[in-house]
Protein backbone atom coordinates (compact mmCIF):
# COMPACT_ATOMS: atom_id res chain seq x y z
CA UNK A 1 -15.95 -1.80 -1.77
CA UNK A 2 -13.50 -0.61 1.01
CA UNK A 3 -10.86 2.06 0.82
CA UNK A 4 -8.81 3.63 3.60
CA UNK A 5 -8.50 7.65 3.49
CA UNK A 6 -5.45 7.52 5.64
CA UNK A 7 -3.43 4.44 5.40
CA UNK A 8 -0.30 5.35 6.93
CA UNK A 9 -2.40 4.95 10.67
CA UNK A 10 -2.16 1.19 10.33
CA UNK A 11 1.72 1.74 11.12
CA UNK A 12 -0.36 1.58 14.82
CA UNK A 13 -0.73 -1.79 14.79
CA UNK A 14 2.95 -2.56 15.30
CA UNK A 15 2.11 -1.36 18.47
CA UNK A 16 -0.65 -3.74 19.75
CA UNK A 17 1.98 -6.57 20.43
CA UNK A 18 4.16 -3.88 22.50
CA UNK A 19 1.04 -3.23 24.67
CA UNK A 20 0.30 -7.04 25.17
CA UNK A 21 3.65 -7.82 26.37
CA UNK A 22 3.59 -5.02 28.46
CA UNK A 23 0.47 -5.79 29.86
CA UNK A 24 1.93 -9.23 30.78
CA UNK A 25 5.06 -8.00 32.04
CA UNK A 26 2.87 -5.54 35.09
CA UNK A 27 0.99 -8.60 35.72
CA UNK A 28 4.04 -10.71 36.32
CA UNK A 29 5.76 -7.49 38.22
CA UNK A 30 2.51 -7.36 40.83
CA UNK A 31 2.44 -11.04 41.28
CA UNK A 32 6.52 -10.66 42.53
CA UNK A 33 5.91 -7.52 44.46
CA UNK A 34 3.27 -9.55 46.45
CA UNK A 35 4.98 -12.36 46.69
CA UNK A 36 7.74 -10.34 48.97
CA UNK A 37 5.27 -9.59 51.30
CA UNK A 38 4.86 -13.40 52.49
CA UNK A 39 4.03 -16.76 51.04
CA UNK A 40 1.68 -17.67 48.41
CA UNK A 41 -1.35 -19.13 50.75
CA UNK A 42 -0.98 -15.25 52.74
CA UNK A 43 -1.17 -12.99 49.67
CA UNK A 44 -3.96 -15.39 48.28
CA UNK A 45 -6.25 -14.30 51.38
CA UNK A 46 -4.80 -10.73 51.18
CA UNK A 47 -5.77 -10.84 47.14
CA UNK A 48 -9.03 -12.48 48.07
CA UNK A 49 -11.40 -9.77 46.87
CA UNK A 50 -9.37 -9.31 43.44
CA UNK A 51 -10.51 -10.92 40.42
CA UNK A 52 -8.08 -12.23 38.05
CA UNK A 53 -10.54 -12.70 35.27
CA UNK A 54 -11.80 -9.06 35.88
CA UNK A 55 -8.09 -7.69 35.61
CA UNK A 56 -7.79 -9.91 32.52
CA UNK A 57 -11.03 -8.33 30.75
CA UNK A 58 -9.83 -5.16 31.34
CA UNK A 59 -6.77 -5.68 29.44
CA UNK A 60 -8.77 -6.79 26.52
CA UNK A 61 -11.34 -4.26 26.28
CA UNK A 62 -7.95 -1.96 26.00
CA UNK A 63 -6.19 -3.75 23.27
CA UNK A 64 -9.47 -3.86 21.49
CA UNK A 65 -10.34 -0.71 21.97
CA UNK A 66 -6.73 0.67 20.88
CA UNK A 67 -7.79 -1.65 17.98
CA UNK A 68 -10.56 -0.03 16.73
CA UNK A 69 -9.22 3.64 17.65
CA UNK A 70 -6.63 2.99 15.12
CA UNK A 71 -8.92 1.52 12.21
CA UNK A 72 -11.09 4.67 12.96
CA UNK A 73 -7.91 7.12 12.27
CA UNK A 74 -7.31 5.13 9.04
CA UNK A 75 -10.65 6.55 8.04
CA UNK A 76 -12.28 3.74 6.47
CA UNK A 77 -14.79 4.16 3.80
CA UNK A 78 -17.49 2.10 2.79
CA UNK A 79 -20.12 1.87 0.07
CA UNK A 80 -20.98 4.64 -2.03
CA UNK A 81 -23.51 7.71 -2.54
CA UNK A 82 -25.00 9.28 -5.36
CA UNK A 83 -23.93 13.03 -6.11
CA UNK A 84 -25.14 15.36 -8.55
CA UNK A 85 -22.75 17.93 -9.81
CA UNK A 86 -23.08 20.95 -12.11
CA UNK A 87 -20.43 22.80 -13.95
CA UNK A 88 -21.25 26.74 -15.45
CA UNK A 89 -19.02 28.19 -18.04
CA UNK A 90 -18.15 28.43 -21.50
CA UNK A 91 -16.28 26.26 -24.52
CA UNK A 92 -13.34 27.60 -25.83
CA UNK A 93 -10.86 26.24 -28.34
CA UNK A 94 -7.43 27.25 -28.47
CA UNK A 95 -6.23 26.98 -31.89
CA UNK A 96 -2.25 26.96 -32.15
CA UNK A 97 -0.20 27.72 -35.14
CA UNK A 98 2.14 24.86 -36.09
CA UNK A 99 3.82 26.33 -39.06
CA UNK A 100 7.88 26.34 -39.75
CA UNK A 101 7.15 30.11 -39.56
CA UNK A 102 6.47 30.09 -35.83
CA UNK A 103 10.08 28.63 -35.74
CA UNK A 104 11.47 32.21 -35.70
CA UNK A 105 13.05 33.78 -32.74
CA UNK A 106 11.68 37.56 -32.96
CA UNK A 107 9.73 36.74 -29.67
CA UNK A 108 12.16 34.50 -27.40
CA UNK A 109 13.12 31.64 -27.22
CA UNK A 110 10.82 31.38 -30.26
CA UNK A 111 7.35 32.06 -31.43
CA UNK A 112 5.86 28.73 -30.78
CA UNK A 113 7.51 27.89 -27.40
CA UNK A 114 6.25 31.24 -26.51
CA UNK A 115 2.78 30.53 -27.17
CA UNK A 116 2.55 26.80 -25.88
CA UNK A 117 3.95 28.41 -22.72
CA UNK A 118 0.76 31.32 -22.87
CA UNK A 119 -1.49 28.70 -23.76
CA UNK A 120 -0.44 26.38 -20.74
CA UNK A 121 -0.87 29.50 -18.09
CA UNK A 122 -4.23 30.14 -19.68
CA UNK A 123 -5.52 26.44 -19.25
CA UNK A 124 -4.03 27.06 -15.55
CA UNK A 125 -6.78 29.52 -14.86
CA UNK A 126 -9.62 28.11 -16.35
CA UNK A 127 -12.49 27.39 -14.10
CA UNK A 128 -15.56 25.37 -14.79
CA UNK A 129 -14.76 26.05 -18.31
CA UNK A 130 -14.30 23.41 -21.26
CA UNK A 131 -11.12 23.49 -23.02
CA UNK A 132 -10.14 21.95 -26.47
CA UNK A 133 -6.95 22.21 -28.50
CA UNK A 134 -6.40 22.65 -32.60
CA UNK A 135 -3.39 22.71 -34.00
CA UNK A 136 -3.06 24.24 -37.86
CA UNK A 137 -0.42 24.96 -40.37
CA UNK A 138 -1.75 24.03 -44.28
CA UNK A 139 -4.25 22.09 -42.96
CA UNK A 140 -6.03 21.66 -38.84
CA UNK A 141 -7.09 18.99 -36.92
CA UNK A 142 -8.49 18.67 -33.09
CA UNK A 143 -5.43 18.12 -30.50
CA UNK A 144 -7.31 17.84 -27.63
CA UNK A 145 -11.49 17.51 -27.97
CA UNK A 146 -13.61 19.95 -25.37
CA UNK A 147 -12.66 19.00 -21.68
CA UNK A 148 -13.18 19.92 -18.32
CA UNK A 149 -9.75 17.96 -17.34
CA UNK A 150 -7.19 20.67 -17.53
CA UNK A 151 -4.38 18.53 -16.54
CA UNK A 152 -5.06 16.04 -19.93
CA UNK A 153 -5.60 18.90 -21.96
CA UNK A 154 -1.98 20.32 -20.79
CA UNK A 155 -0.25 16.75 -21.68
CA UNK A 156 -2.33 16.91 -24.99
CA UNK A 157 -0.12 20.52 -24.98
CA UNK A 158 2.53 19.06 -24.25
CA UNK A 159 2.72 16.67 -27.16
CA UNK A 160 2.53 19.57 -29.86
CA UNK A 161 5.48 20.26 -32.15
CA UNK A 162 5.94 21.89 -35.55
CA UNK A 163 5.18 19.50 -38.32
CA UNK A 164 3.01 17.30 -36.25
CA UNK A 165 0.56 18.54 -39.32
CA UNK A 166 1.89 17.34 -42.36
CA UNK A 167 1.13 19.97 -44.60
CA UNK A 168 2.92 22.83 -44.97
CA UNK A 169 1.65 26.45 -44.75
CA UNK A 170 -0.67 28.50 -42.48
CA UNK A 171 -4.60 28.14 -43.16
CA UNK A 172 -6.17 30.21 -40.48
CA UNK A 173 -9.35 29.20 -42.44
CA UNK A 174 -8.89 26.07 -41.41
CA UNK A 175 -8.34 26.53 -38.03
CA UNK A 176 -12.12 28.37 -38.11
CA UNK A 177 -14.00 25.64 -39.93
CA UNK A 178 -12.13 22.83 -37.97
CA UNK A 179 -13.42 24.73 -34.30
CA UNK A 180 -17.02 25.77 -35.93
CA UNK A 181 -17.79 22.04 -36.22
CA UNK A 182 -16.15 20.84 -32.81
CA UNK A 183 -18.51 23.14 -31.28
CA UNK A 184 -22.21 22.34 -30.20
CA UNK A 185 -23.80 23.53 -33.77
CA UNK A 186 -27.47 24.39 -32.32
CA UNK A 187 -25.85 26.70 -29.97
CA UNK A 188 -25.90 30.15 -30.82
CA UNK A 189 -23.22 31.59 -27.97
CA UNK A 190 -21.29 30.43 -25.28
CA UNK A 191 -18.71 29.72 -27.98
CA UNK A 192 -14.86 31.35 -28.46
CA UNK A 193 -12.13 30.59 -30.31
CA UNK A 194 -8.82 31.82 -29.44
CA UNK A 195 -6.06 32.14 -32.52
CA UNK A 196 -2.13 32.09 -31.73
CA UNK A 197 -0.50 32.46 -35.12
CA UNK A 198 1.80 35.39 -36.96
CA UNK A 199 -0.81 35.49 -39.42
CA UNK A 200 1.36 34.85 -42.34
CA UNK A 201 -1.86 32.83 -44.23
CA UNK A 202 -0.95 32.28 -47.85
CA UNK A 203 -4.40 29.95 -48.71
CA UNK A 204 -7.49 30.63 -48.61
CA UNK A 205 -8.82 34.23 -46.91
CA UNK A 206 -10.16 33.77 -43.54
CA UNK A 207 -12.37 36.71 -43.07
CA UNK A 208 -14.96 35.37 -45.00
CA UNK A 209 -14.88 32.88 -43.00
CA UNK A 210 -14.65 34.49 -39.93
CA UNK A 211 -17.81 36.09 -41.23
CA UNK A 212 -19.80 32.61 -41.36
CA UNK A 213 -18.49 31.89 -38.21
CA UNK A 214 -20.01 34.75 -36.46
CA UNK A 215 -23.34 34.19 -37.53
CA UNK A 216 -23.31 30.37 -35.90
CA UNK A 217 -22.62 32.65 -32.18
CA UNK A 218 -18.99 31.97 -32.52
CA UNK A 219 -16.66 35.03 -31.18
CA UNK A 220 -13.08 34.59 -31.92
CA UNK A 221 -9.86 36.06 -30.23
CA UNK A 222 -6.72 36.58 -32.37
CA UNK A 223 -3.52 36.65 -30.81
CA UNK A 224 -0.44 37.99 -33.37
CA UNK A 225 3.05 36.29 -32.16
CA UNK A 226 5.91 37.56 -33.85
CA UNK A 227 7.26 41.07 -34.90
CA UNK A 228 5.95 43.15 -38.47
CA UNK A 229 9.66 43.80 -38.68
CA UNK A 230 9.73 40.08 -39.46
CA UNK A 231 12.17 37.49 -38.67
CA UNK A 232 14.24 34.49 -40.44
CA UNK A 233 12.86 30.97 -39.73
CA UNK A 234 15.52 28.68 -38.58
CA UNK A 235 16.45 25.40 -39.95
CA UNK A 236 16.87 22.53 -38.24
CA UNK A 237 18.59 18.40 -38.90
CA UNK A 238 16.29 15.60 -37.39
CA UNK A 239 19.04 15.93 -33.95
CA UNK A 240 17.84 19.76 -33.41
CA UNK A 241 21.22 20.99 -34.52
CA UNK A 242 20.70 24.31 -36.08
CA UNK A 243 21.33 23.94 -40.01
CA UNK A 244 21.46 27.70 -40.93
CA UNK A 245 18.02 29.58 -41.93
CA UNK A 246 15.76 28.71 -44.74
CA UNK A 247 16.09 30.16 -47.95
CA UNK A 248 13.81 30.85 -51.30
CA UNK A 249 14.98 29.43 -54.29
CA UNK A 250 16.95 32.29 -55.50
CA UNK A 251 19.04 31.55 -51.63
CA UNK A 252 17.58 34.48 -50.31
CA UNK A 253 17.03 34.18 -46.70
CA UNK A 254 12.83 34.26 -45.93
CA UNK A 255 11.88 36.73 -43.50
CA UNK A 256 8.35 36.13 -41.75
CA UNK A 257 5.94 38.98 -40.88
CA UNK A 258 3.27 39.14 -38.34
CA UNK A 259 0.40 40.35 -40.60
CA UNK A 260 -1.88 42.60 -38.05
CA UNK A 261 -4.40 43.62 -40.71
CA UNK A 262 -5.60 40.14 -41.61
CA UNK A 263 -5.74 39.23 -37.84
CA UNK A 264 -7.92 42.47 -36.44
CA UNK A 265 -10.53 41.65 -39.62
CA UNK A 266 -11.08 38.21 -38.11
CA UNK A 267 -11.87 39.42 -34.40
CA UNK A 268 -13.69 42.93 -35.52
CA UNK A 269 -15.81 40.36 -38.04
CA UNK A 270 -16.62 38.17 -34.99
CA UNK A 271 -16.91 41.01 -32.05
CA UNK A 272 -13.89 39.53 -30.70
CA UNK A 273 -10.21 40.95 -30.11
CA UNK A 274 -6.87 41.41 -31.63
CA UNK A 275 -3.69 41.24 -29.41
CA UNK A 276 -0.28 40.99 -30.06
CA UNK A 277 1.96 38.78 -27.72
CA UNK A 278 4.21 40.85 -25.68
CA UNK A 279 6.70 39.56 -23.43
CA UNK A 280 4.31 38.37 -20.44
CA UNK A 281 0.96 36.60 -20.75
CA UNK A 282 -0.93 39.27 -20.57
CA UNK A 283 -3.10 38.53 -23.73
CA UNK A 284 -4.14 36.03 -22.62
CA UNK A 285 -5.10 37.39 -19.26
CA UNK A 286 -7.19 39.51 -20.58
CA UNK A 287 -8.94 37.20 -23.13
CA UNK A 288 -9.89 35.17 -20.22
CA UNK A 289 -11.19 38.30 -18.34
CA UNK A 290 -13.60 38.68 -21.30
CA UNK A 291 -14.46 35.09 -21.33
CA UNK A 292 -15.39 35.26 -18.02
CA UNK A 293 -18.12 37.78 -18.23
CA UNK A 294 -19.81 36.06 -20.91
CA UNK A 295 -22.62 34.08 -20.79
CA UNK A 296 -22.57 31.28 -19.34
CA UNK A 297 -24.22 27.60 -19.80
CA UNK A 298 -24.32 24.39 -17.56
CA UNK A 299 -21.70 22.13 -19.42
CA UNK A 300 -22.07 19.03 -17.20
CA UNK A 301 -24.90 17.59 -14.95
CA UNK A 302 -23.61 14.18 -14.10
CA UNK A 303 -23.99 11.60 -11.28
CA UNK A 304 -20.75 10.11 -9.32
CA UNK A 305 -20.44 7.90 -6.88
CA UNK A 306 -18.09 9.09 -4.06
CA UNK A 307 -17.21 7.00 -0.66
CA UNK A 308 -18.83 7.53 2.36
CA UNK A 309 -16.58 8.01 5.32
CA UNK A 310 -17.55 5.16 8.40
CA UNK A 311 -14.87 6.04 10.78
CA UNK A 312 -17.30 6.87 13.13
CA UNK A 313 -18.65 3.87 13.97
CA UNK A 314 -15.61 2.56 14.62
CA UNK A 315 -14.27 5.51 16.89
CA UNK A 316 -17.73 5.30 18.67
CA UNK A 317 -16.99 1.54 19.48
CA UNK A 318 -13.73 2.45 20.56
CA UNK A 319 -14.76 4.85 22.82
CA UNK A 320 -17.69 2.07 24.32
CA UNK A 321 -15.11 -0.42 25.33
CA UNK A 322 -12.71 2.01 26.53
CA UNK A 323 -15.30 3.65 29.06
CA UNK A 324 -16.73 0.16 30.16
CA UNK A 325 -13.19 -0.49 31.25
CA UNK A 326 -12.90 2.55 32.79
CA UNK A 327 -16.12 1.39 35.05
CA UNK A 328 -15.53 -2.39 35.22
CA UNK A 329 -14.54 -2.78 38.84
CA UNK A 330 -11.37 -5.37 39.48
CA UNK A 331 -13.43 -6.68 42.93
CA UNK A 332 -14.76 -9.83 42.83
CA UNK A 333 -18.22 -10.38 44.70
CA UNK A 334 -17.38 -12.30 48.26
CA UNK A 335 -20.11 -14.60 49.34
CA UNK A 336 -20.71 -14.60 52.58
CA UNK A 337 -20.90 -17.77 53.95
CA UNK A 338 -22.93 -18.47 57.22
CA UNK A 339 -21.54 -21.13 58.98
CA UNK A 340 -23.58 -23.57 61.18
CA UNK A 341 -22.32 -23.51 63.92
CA UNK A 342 -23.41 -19.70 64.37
CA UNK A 343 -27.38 -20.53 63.57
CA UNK A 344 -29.56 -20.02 66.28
C-alpha cells in the first residue's frame, strides 16, 4: 500500500509544463540569436561541434530529475514494518454521579457540570494510563470500558447527562460493585476508583462494600461536590426551561447535603482519599499525583504496522540524473577525416 506524508508537494507538478516550455522557448531564442550572425549553412559550420541530441538529453535528465525531487518531498511511503510497543501505568475508573441531586447550583454553574468539567481535565493528563467511565444514580452501569484512547473516552464524557440512568437515587454501592468487576479480578493492585458524588446515598451502605473492595487490591478516591450547607435541586421541562425547584410531598422545597462522613469511611476503608471539590481542579490534581506513584503494570504489548518512509530513493535518483547532467558535455565527437589526396 502507498501513502504520501506530505501531499501538498505535488502542487510541484504544475510546474513541470512551465519548465518544458521554457526549455523550448531558450532553444528557439539561441537558434534566432545565431541566425543574426549569418545564414543557416555559416552557423551550421560555426555550431559544428554542438550536439543537438546532447542539448536535448540534458533537458530531460532535468525535467526528470525535478520529477523525482518533487515525489521525494511528497514523502512517499511504502510497505509496512512490524513494531512492538509497551504501555506502563495503572486502571482507573472514574465513577460520576448522575443523580437529580447533582442538579444543584451550590458549586457553579452546577454540581455535575462541575465535575464532567474536573473529570475531562483529569483524562487530559493521563499518561500511559487506562481510563474507564461509570455513571450511577439508583443503579450504575459502564460509560466508557478501560481505554488507553483519551480522546473516545472524553466523547464517551461528553455524552453523559442526568437521567441517562433510569433509576432514581444515589447507590454509591453500586458504583463499587459495578468498577470491582470491570477491573482485571486476579489482580491484586494497580487498581483505583475515583468517586464524584455529594454523597447523599439513601440505598444500600457502601462502606461495607468499600470494605470487600479493598481486599480484591482496589483503592478508591472520593471526591464530595456540593456544600454540607446543602442546596435546592432545580427543576427542569423537557426544553431546559427552569420549572421552579423540587419539592417533598408536603411542598417543602428539598435541600441536598454533601454527606462528608459517609464519603471519608469509603477512602479510609480502602487507603484511599477524601476531597471535597473546591473551585479549581485541584482534587483531582492531586489524585492523579498519587496515582502516579503507584505501582505500575504493562497494560499493552501489541504489534502495529506503521509505514516506512522511501523518499530516499527517490531523492537519491534525483540527485543521479541531476549530476550526470551536470557532467554530460554538449560537444559532439568530430571525426577526423583524412582525405586522400594528403596520403603519402
Amino acid at each position: 500500500m502507498l501513502r504520501f506524508g506530505n501531499p501538498e508537494f505535488f502542487h510541484l507538478f504544475w510546474l513541470l509544463p512551465a519548465l518544458i516550455i521554457f526549455f523550448v522557448w531558450v532553444f528557439r531564442y539561441k537558434k534566432k540569436l545565431l541566425l543574426r550572425l549569418g545564414d543557416e549553412e555559416l552557423v551550421n559550420r560555426l555550431t559544428a561541434s554542438v550536439s543537438r541530441k546532447k542539448q536535448v538529453w540534458k533537458v530531460v535528465l532535468i525535467v526528470f530529475g525535478f520529477s523525482l525531487l518533487a515525489f521525494a518531498l511528497t514523502d512517499p511511503q511504502i510497505g509496512t514494518r512490524l513494531e512492538e510497543v509497551k504501555r506502563e501505568g495503572i486502571d482507573v475508573f472514574i465513577a460520576l454521579d448522575v443523580s437529580k441531586s447533582m442538579l444543584a447550583e451550590d458549586v457553579a454553574p452546577s454540581r455535575f457540570e462541575k465535575a464532567k468539567h474536573e473529570i475531562s481535565e483529569f483524562i487530559s493528563r493521563l499518561q500511559g494510563d487506562r481510563v474507564g467511565l461509570i455513571v450511577f444514580s439508583g443503579l450504575a452501569f459502564v460509560q466508557c470500558p478501560l481505554t488507553l484512547d483519551y480522546g473516545a473516552a472524553k466523547l464517551f464524557l461528553d455524552d453523559v447527562y442526568i437521567g441517562i440512568v433510569p433509576s432514581p437515587g444515589t447507590a454509591i454501592s453500586e458504583a463499587i460493585k459495578t468498577a470491582e468487576k470491570s477491573f482485571v479480578a486476579k489482580e491484586l493492585k494497580h487498581k483505583a476508583l475515583i468517586i464524584i458524588t455529594d454523597g447523599e446515598d439513601h440505598e444500600e451502605d457502601p462502606v461495607p462494600i468499600a470494605r470487600e473492595a479493598a481486599k480484591a487490591g482496589m483503592k478508591i478516591y472520593t471526591v464530595g461536590i456540593g456544600s454540607p450547607q446543602g442546596a435546592p435541586i432545580p427543576e427542569f421541562d423537557r426544553n431546559g426551561n427552569r420549572l421552579g425547584y423540587k419539592k417533598d410531598r408536603s411542598g417543602q422545597i428539598i435541600t441536598t447535603k454533601l454527606d462528608i462522613a459517609t464519603l471519608e469511611k469509603i477512602a479510609f476503608e480502602t487507603d484511599g482519599k477524601f476531597y471535597i471539590s473546591s473551585s479549581g481542579s485541584a482534587e483531582l490534581d492531586r489524585i492523579y499525583d498519587e496515582l502516579y506513584q503507584m505501582d505500575k503494570k504493562e497494560l499493552s504489548s501489541r504489534q502495529f504496522t506503521q509505514y516506512e518512509n522511501r523518499f530516499q530513493i527517490f531523492l537519491l535518483l534525483a540527485l543521479l540524473l541531476l549530476v550526470i547532467e551536470a557532467v554530460l558535455g554538449e560537444r559532439r565527437k568530430i571525426k577526423k577525416i583524412q582525405s586522400a589526396g594528403q596520403t603519402s
